[in-house]
Protein backbone atom coordinates (compact mmCIF):
# COMPACT_ATOMS: atom_id res chain seq x y z
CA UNK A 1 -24.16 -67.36 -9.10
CA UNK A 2 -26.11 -65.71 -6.68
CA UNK A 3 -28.09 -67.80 -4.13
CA UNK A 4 -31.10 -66.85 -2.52
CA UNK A 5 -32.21 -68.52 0.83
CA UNK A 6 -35.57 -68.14 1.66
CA UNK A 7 -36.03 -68.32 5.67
CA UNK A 8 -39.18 -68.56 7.50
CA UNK A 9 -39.25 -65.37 9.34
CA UNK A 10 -39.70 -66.49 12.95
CA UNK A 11 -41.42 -64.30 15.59
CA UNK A 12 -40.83 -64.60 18.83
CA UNK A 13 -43.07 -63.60 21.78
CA UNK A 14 -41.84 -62.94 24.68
CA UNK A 15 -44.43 -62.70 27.72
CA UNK A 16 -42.77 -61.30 31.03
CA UNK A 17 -43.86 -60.64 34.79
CA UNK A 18 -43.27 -56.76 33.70
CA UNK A 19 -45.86 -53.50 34.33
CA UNK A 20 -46.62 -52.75 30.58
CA UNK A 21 -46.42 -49.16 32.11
CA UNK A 22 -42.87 -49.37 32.78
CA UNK A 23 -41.78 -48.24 29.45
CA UNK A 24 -42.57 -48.67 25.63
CA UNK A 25 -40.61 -49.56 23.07
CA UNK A 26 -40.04 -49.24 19.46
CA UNK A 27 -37.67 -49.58 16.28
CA UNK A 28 -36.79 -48.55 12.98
CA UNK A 29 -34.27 -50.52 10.65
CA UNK A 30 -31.05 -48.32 9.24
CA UNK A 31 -29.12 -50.94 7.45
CA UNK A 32 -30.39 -54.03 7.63
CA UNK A 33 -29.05 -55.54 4.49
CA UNK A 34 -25.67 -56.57 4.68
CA UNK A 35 -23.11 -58.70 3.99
CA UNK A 36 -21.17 -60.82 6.59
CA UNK A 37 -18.17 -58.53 7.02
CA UNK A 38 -20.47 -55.52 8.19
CA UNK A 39 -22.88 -54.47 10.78
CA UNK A 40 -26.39 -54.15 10.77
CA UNK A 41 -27.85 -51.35 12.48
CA UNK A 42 -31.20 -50.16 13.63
CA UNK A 43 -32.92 -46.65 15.48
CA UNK A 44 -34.15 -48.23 18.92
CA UNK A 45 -36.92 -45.79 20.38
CA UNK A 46 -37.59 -46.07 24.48
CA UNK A 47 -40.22 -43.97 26.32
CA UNK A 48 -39.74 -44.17 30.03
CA UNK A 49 -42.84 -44.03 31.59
CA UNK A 50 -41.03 -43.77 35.22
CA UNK A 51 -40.98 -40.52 37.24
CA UNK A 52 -36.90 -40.64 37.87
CA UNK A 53 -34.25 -41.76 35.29
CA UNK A 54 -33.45 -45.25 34.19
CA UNK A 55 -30.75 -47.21 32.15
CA UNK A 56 -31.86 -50.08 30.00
CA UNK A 57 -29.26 -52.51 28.92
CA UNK A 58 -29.32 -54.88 25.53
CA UNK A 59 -28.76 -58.21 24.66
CA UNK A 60 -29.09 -61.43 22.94
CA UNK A 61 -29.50 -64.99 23.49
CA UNK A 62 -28.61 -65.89 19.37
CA UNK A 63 -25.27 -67.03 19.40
CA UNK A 64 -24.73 -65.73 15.68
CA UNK A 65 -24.85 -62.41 16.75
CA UNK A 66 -22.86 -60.05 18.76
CA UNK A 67 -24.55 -57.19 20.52
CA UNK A 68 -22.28 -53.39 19.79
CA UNK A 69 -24.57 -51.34 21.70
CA UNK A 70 -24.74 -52.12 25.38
CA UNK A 71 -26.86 -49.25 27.19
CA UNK A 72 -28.39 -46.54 27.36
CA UNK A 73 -29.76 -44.20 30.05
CA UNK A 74 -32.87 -42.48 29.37
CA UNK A 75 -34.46 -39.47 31.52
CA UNK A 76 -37.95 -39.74 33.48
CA UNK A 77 -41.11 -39.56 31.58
CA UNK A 78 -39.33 -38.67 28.21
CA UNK A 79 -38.05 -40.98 25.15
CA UNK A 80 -34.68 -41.40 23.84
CA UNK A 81 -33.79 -43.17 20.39
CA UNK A 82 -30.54 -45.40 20.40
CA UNK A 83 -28.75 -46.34 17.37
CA UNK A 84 -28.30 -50.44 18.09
CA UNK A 85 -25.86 -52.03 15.81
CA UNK A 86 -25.43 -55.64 15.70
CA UNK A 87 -22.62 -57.76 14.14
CA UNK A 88 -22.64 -60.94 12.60
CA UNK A 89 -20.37 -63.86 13.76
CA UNK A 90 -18.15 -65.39 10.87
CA UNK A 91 -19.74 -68.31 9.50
CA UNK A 92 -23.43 -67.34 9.80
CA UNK A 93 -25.65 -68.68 6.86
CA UNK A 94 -27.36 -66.33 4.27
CA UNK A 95 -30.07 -65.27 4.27
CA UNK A 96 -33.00 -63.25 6.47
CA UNK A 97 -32.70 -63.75 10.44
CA UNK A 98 -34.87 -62.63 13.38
CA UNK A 99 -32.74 -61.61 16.29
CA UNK A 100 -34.77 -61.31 19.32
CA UNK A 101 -33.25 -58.30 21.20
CA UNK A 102 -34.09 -58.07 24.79
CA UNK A 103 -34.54 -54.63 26.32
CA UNK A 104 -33.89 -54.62 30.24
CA UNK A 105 -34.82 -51.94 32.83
CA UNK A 106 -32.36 -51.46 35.75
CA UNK A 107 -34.34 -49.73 38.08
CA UNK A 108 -37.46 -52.17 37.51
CA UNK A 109 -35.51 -54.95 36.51
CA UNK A 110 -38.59 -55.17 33.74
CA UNK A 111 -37.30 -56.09 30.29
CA UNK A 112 -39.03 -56.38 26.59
CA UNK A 113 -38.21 -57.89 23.68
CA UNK A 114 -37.79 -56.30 20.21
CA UNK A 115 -37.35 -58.68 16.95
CA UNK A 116 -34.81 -57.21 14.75
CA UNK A 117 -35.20 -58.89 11.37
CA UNK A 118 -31.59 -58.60 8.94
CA UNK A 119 -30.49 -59.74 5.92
CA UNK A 120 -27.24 -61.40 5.25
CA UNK A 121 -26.61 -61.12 1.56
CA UNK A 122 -24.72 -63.12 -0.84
CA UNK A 123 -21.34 -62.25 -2.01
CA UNK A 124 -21.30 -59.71 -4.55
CA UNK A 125 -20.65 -61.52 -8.19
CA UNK A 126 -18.42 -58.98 -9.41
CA UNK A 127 -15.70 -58.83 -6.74
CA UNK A 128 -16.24 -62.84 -6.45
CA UNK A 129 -16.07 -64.12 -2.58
CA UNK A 130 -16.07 -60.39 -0.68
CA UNK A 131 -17.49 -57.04 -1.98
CA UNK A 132 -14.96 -54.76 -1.18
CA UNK A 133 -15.07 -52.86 1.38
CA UNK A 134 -12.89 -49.95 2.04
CA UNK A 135 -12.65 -47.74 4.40
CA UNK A 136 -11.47 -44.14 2.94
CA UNK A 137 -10.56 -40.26 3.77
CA UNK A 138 -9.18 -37.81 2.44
CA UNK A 139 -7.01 -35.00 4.09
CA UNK A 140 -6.29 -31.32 3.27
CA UNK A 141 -4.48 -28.08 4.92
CA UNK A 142 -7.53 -26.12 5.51
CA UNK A 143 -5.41 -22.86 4.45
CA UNK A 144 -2.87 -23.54 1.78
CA UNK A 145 0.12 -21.36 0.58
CA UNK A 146 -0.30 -21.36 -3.50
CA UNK A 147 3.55 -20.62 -4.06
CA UNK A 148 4.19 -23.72 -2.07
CA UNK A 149 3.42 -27.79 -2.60
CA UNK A 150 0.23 -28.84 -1.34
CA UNK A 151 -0.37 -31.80 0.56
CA UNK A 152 -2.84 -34.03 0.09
CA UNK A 153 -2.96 -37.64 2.60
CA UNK A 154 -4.66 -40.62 1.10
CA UNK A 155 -6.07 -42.98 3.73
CA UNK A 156 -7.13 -46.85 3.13
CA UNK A 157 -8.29 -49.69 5.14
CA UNK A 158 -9.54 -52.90 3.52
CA UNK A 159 -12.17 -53.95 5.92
CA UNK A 160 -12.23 -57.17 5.00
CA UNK A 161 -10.20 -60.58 4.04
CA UNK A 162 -10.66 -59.79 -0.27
CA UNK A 163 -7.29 -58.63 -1.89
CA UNK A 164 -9.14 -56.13 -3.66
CA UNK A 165 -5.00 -55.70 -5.70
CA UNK A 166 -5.35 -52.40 -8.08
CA UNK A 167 -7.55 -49.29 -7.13
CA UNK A 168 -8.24 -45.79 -8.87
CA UNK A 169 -7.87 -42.76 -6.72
CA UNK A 170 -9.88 -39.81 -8.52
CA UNK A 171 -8.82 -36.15 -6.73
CA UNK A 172 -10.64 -33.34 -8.18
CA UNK A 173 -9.60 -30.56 -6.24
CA UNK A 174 -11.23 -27.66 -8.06
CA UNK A 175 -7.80 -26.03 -8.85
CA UNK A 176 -5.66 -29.87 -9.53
CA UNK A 177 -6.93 -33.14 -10.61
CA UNK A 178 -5.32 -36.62 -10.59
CA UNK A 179 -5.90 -40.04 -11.11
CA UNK A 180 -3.92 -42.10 -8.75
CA UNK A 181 -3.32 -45.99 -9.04
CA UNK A 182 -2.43 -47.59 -6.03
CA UNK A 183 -2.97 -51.01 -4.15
CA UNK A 184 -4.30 -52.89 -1.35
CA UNK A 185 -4.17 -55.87 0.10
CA UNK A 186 -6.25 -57.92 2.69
CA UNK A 187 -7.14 -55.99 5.86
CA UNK A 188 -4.15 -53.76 4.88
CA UNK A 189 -4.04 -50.02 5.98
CA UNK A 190 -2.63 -47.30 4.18
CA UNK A 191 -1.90 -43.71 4.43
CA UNK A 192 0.18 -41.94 0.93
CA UNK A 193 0.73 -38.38 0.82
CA UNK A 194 0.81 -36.27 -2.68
CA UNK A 195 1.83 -33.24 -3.66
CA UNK A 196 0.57 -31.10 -6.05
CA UNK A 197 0.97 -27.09 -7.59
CA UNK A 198 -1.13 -24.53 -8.12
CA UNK A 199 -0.82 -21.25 -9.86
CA UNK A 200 0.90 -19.33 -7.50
CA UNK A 201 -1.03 -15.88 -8.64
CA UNK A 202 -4.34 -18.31 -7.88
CA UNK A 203 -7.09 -15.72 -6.35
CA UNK A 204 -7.90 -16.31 -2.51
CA UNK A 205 -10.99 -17.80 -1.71
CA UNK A 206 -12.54 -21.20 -0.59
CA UNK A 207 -12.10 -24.27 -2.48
CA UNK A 208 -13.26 -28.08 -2.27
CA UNK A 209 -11.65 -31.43 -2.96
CA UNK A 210 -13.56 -34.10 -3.49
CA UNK A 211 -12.21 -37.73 -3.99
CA UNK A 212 -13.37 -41.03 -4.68
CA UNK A 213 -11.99 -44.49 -4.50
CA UNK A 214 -12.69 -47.13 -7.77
CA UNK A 215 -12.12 -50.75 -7.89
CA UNK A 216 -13.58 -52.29 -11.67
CA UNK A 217 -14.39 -48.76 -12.31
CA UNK A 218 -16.94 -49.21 -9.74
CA UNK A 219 -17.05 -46.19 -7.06
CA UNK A 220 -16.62 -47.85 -3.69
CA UNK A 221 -16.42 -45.08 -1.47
CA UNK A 222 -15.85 -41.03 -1.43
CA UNK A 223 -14.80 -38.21 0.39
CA UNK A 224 -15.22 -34.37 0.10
CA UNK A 225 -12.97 -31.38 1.86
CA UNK A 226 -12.50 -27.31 1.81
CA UNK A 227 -9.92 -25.94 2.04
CA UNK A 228 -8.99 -21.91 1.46
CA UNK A 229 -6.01 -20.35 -0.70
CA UNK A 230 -4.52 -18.10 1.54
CA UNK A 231 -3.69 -14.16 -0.05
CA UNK A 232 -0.08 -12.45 0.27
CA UNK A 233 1.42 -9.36 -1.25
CA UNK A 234 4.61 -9.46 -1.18
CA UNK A 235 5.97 -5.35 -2.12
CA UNK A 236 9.17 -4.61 -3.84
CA UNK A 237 10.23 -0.85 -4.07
CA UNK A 238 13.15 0.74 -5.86
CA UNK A 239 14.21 3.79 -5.88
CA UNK A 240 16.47 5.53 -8.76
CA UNK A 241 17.55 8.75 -9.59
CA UNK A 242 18.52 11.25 -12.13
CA UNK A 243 20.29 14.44 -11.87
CA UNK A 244 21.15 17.56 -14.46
CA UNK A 245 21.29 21.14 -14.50
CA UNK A 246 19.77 21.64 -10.70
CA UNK A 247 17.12 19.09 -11.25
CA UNK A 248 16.57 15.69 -9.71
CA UNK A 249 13.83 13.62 -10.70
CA UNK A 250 13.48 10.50 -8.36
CA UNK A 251 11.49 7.89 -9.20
CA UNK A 252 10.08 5.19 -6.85
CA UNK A 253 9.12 1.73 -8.62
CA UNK A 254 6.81 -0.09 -6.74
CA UNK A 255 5.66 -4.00 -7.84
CA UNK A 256 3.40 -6.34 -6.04
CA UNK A 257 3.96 -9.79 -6.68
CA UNK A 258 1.55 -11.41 -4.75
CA UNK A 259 -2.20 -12.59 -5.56
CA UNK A 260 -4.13 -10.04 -3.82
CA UNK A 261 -4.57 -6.17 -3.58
CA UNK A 262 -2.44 -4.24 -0.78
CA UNK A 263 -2.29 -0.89 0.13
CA UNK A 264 0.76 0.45 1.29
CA UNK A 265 2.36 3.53 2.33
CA UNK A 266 5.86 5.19 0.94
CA UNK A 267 7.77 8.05 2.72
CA UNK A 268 10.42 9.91 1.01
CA UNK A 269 12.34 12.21 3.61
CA UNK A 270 13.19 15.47 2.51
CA UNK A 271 13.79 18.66 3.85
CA UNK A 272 11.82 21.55 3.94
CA UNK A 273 13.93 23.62 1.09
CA UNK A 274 13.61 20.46 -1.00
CA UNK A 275 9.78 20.19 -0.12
CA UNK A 276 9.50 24.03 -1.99
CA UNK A 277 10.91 22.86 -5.16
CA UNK A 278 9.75 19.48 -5.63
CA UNK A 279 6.27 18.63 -6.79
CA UNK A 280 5.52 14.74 -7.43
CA UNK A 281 2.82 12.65 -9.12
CA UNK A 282 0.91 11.18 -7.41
CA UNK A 283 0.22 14.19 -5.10
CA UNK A 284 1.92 13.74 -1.62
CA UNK A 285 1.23 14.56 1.99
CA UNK A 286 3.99 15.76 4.47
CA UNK A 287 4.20 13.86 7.44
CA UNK A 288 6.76 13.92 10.96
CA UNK A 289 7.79 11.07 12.65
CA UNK A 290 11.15 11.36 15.17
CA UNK A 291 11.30 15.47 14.42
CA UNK A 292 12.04 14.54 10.75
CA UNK A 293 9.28 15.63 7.97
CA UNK A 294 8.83 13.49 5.29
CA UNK A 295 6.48 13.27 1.88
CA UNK A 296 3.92 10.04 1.64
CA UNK A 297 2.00 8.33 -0.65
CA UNK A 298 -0.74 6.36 0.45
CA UNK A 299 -0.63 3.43 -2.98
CA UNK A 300 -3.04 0.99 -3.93
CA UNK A 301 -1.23 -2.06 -6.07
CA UNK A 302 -3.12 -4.48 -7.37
CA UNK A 303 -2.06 -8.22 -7.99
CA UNK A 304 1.28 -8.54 -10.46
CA UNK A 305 0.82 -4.60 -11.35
CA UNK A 306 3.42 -2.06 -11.18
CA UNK A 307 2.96 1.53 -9.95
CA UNK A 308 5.69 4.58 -10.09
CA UNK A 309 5.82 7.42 -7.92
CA UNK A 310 7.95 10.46 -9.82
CA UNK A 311 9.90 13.21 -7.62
CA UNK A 312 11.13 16.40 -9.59
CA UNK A 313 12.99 18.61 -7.59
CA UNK A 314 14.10 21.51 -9.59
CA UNK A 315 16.47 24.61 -9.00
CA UNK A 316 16.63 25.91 -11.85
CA UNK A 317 14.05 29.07 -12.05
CA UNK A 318 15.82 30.18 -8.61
CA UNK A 319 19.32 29.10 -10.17
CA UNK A 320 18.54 30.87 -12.96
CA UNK A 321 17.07 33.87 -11.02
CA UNK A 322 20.45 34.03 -9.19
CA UNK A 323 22.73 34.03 -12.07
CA UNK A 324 20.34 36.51 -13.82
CA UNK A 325 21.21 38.77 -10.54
CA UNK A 326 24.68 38.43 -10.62
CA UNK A 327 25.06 38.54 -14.59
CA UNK A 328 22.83 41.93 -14.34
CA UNK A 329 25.26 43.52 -11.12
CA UNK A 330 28.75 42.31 -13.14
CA UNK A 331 27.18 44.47 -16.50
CA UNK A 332 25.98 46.75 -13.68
CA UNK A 333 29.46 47.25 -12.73
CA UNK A 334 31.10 46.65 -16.01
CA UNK A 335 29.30 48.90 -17.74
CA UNK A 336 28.21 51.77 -15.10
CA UNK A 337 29.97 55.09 -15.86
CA UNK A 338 33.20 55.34 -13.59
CA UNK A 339 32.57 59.30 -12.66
CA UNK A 340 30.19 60.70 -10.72
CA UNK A 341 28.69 64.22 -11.07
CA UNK A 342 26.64 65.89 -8.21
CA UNK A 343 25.47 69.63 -7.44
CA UNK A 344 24.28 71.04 -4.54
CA UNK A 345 23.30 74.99 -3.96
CA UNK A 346 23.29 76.04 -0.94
CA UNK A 347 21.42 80.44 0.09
CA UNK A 348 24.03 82.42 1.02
CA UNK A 349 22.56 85.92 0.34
CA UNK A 350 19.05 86.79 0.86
CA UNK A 351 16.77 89.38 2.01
CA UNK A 352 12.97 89.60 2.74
CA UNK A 353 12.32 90.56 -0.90
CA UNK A 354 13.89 87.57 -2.05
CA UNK A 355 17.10 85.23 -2.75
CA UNK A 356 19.63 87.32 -4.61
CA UNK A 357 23.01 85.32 -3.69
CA UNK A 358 23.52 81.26 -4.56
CA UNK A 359 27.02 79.28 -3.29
CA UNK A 360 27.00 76.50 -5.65
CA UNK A 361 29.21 73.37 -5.14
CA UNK A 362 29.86 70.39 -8.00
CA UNK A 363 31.62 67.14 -6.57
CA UNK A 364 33.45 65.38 -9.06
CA UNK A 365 34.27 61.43 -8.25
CA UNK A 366 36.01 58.59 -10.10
CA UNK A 367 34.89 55.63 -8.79
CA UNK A 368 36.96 53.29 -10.58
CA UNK A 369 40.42 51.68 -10.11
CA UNK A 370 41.77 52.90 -12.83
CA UNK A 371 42.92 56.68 -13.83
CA UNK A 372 40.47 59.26 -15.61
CA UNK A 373 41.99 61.50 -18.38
CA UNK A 374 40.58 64.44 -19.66
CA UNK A 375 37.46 65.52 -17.34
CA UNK A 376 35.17 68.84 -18.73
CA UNK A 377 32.92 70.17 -16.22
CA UNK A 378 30.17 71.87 -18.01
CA UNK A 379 27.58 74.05 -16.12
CA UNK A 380 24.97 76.46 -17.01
CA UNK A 381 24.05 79.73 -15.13
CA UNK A 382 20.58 80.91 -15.60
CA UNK A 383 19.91 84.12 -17.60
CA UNK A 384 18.46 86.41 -14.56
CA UNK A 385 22.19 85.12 -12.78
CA UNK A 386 25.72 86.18 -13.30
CA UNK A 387 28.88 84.13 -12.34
CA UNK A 388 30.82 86.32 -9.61
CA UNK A 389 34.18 85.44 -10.82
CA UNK A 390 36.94 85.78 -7.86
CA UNK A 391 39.78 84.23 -6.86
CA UNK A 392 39.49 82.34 -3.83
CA UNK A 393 42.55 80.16 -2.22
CA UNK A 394 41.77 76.45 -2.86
CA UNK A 395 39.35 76.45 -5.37
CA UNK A 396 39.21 75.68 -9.20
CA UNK A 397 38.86 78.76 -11.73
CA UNK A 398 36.80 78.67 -14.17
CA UNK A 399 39.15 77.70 -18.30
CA UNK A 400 36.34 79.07 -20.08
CA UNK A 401 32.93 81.03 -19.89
CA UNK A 402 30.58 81.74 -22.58
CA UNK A 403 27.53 84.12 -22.35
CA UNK A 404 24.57 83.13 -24.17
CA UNK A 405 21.46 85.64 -24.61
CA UNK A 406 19.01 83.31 -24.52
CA UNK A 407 20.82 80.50 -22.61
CA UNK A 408 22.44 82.72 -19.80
CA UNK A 409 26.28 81.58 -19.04
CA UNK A 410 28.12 78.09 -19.62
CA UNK A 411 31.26 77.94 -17.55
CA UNK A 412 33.62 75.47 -18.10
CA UNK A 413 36.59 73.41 -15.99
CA UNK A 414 39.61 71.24 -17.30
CA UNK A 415 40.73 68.74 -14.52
CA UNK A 416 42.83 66.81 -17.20
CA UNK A 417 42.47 63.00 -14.71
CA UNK A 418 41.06 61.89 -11.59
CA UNK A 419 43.20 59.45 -9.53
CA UNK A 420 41.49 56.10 -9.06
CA UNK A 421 38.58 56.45 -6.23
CA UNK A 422 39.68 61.16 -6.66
CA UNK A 423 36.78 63.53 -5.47
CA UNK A 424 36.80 66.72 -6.55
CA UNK A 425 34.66 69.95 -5.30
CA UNK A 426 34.43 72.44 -7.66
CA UNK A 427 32.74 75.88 -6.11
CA UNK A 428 31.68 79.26 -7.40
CA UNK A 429 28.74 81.72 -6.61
CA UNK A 430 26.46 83.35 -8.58
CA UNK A 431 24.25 86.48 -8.27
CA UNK A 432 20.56 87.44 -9.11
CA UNK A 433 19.97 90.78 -10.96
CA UNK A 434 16.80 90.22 -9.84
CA UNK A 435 15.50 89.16 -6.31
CA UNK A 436 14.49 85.64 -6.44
CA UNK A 437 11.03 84.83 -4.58
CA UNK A 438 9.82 81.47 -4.64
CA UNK A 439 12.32 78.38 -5.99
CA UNK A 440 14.66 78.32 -8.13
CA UNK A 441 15.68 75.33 -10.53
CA UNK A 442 18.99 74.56 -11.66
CA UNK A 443 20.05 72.92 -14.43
CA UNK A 444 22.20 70.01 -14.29
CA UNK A 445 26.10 69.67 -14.49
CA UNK A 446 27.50 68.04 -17.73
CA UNK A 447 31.01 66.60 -17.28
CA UNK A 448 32.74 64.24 -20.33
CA UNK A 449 35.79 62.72 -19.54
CA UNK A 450 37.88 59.87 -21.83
CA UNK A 451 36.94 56.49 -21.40
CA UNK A 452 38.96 53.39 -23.62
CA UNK A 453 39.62 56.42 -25.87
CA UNK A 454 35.98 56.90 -25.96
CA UNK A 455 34.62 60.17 -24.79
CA UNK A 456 31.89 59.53 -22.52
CA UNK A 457 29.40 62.24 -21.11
CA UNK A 458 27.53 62.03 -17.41
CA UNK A 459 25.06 64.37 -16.01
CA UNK A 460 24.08 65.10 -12.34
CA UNK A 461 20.92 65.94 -10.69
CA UNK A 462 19.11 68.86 -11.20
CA UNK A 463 18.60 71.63 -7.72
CA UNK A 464 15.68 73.21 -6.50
CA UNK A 465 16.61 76.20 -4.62
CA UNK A 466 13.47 77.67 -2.20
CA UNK A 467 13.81 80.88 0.09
């Protein structure tokens, strides 16, 4: 049961030998109802009226109270406000009291006096003899790692005598809420640490906790701190690689398994024949650090996502190229004819009226390491010629020639083989019936020779013969 005690409220006036210019004075209450465990406290205004500084002290002459706020210095011709507190002694009755505060200048030794007027309430009838009263914080990491534990430090102090037992600890820290049970006892002090998880892929950014402190399911006393998940992106790269038929394709796994984005930049060294075949995607730049060139991607991952950079370096149209080249000269020299035919005509009889005497000179070769059989040289003499058929020491006679109207005269020679890498020069002159004035064109020498048992037939170039 609540009891009321109604006081006469007693005013006291206090006449001094002071100046009333000295200073004024003035006061506002800020917790004047309270209960005999706590302080009351008022807003004490002074206005010195002096022209230099002064320091006015406080005090009391009721032995129930206990003055908290001693002095304060205040600067000339200005006003100051003090907070005064005040503190009950133990066994002061309930009820309203007027404490007659007494304001004292130094320099002046002047005082005034200020009646305080405070309330000393009843126990509350809930909590029985003492309303609880707790002191409480809360404490935070202002940056916190979200893969690790966070701590969180719980601290209590009963301010009074009550063994307030069992209280409720509510934590709502945005990303982790708890309801703690916990005890205190009579003027005990506590500090408890907790720890708590997160989502380690939790987004960066600034957070708050805010706790309170129950006893009865009645909210003595709360507490509110931020605090700021920290960002990391942590890169993993892997590189693997496939090969076949003069290509490689590389490919570069990259994974981010942090919370936030991160750009980071890859470099693949290579060298500069590898740069011309290889083409990637993404697109790369080529960079040089140390005299060494390298490709690099400049890559943007964001959280928990995976990005791949592909390499294809491919030979194959060059290798191909090659072996096209080498297939092409091994048919080339597989299948090329092993003789060689060539004519040449050279003037050896000629006048101012015109050419009338040709020297004419066929160079037989085999080319091959293996023996010719059977080699016909066929040539054709033009119809205004004749072949001057004589012996000469060292050169091959005609085995055959055949006079054709229209044609003019085919003259044949037999060699029967050619040695492996044989030239022969076959030679014989012919004469104009008419003179010759201008060029002359020649037809070209046949030859056919055995080849595999296969007769095979070669030409060789056609002369031009000019005067």
């Amino acid at each position: 049961m609540r009891r009321l005690l109604i006081l006469p409220i007693l005013f006291i006036l206090a006449i001094s030998f002071v100046s009333a210019a000295d200073f004024h004075l003035s006061s506002e209450a800020i917790k004047k109802d309270i209960f005999i465990s706590e302080v009351a406290e008022f807003n004490i205004t002074i206005t010195n009226l002096l022209e230099t500084s002064d320091v006015f002290t406080f005090s009391t002459d009721d032995p129930n109270w206990i003055v908290l706020t001693s002095q304060v210095e205040v600067a000339a011709e200005s006003s100051q406000s003090v907070p005064f507190k005040i503190d009950p002694i133990t066994n002061i009755p309930l009820g309203v009291h007027a404490i007659n505060v007494k304001v004292r200048s130094t320099k002046t030794n002047a005082f005034k006096n200020e009646v305080l007027l405070v309330n000393i309430r009843p126990y509350d009838p809930i909590f029985g003899q003492y309303r609880p009263s707790i002191q409480f914080g809360v404490n935070i990491d202002k940056e916190v790692d979200p893969t690790k534990k966070i701590p969180v430090e719980i601290y209590m102090r009963n301010r009074n005598a009550l063994d307030i037992g069992e209280v409720e600890i509510l934590l709502d820290g945005t990303l982790f809420e708890q309801t703690i049970t916990a005890s205190i006892g009579p003027l005990e002090e506590k500090r408890t640490e907790y720890l708590f998880e997160i989502d380690p892929l939790q987004e960066p950014g600034l957070y708050s906790l805010n706790a309170q402190i129950k006893v009865k399911n009645i909210s003595i006393s709360s507490a509110t701190q931020n605090y700021e998940v920290i960002g990391y992106a942590p890169t993993t790269q892997d590189i693997s690689q496939e090969s076949f038929f003069f290509r490689t394709v590389q490919t570069i796994t990259l994974q981010n398994t942090g919370n936030m984005e991160k750009t980071t930049k890859v470099n693949l060294k290579m060298s500069w024949i590898e740069r011309v075949f290889s083409n990637s995607n993404p697109k790369s730049s080529v960079v040089k650090e140390n005299n060494e060139a390298s490709l690099q991607w400049g890559v943007t991952i964001q959280p928990q996502e995976m990005q791949e950079i592909v390499v294809v370096t491919n030979y194959r149209l060059p290798i191909i190229i090659i072996i096209v080249i080498i297939i092409i000269i091994i048919l080339y020299f597989i299948m090329r004819t092993p003789v060689l035919v060539s004519k040449e005509a050279l003037i050896s009889g000629s006048s101012e009226e015109g050419v009338e005497h040709l020297k004419i000179r066929l160079f037989v070769k085999n080319r091959s390491r293996k023996n010719i059989e059977k080699v016909n040289l066929f040539d054709r003499i033009p119809g205004i010629a004749e072949l001057i058929n004589k012996k000469t020491l060292g050169t091959i006679q005609p085995d055959k020639i055949t006079k054709q109207e229209k044609r003019g005269t085919m003259v044949k020679w037999n060699l029967e083989h050619l040695e492996p890498f044989e030239e022969r020069i076959v030679t014989y002159e012919i004469k104009s019936r008419l003179k010759i004035i201008g060029n002359i064109s020649l037809p070209s020498t046949r030859a056919t020779f055995l080849d595999k048992n296969k007769e095979r037939t070669v030409y060789s170039n056609r002369v031009m013969v000019s005067n």
